[in-house]
Structure formats: structure tokens, C-alpha cells
Protein backbone atom coordinates (compact mmCIF):
# COMPACT_ATOMS: atom_id res chain seq x y z
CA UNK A 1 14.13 -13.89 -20.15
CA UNK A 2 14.08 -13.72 -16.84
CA UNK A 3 16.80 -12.36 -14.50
CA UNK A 4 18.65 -8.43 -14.12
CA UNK A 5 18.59 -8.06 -17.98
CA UNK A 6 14.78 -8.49 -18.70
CA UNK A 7 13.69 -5.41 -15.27
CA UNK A 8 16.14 -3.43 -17.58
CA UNK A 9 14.57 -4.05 -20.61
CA UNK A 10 10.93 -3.43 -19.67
CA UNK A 11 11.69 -0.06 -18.49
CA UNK A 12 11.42 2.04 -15.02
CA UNK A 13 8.11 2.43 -14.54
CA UNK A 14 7.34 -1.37 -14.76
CA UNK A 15 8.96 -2.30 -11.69
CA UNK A 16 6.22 -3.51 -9.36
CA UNK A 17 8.52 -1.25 -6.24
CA UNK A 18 7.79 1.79 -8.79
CA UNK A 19 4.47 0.92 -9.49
CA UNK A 20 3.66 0.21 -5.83
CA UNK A 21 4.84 3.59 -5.34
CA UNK A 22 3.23 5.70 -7.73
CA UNK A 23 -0.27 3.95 -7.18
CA UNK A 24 0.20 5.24 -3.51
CA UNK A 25 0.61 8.59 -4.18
CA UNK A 26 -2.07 8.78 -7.16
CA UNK A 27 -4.24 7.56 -4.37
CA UNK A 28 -3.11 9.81 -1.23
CA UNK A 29 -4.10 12.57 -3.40
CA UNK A 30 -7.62 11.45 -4.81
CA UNK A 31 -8.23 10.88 -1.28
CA UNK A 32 -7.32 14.46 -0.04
CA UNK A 33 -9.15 15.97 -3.36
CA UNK A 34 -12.36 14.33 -2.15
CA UNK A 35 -11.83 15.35 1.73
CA UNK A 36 -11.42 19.35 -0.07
CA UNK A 37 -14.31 18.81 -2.28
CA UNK A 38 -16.61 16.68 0.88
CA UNK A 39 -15.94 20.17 3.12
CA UNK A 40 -16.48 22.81 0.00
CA UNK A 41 -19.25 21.12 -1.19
CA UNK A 42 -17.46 21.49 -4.76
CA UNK A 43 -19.10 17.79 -6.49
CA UNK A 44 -16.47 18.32 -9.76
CA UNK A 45 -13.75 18.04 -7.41
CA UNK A 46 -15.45 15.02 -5.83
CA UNK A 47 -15.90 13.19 -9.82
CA UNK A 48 -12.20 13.75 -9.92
CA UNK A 49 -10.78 12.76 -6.94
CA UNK A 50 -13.06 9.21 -7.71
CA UNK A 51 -11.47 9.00 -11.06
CA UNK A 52 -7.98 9.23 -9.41
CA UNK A 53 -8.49 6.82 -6.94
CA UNK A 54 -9.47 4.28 -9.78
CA UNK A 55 -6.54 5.14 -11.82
CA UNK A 56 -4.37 4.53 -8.82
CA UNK A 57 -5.99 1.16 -8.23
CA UNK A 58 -4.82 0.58 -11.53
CA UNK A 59 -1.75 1.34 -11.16
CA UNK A 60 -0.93 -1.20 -8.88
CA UNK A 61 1.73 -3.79 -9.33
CA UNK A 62 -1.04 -6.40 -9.87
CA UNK A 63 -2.07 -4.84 -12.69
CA UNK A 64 1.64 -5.20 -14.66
CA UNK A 65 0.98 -7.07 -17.72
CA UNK A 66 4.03 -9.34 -19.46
């Protein structure tokens, strides 16, 4: 099944372009939470941005599993 039909059938978000994308900006932001929580001293802020930055890295297109 490869070919036009098959990106259809798998959906939007599978897209590697999509993915890509959304990995990028999951990331840009974990990486401006921990520059907020680095200058307020606020070390919750700093757990999450860490745990965004991981989910973005899985994100990635790499990641897409057939």
C-alpha cells in the first residue's frame, strides 16, 4: 500500500511534514518554559518544560511507526 491512497488512510497527523512540525513547536515551547522557570527560580516549571522537550523528541517523524 504504498502511494497517495495509503498518507490518506493513516490520517493527518502521521505525515512526517506534520509531525516534523508539531515536534518543533512542542519543543520551542519546553525550551521557553525552562528559560521562565531558569530566571524565576520556579523548579515545577523547570520538571515540565523537561517533560515537553522529551515528548517533542518523540514526536519526531523518526519516531512514526507502520
Amino acid at each position: 500500500m504504498s502511494g497517495p491512497e495509503s498518507d490518506e488512510r493513516r490520517g493527518f497527523f502521521s505525515r512526517p511534514t506534520v509531525r516534523r512540525i508539531l515536534s518543533r513547536i512542542v519543543i520551542a515551547v519546553g525550551i521557553v518554559l525552562a528559560l521562565i522557570a531558569l530566571v524565576s527560580a520556579r523548579y515545577g516549571l523547570l520538571f515540565a518544560a523537561v517533560i515537553l522537550v522529551g515528548l517533542g523528541a518523540a514526536l519526531g517523524p523518526a519516531r512514526l511507526r507502520r
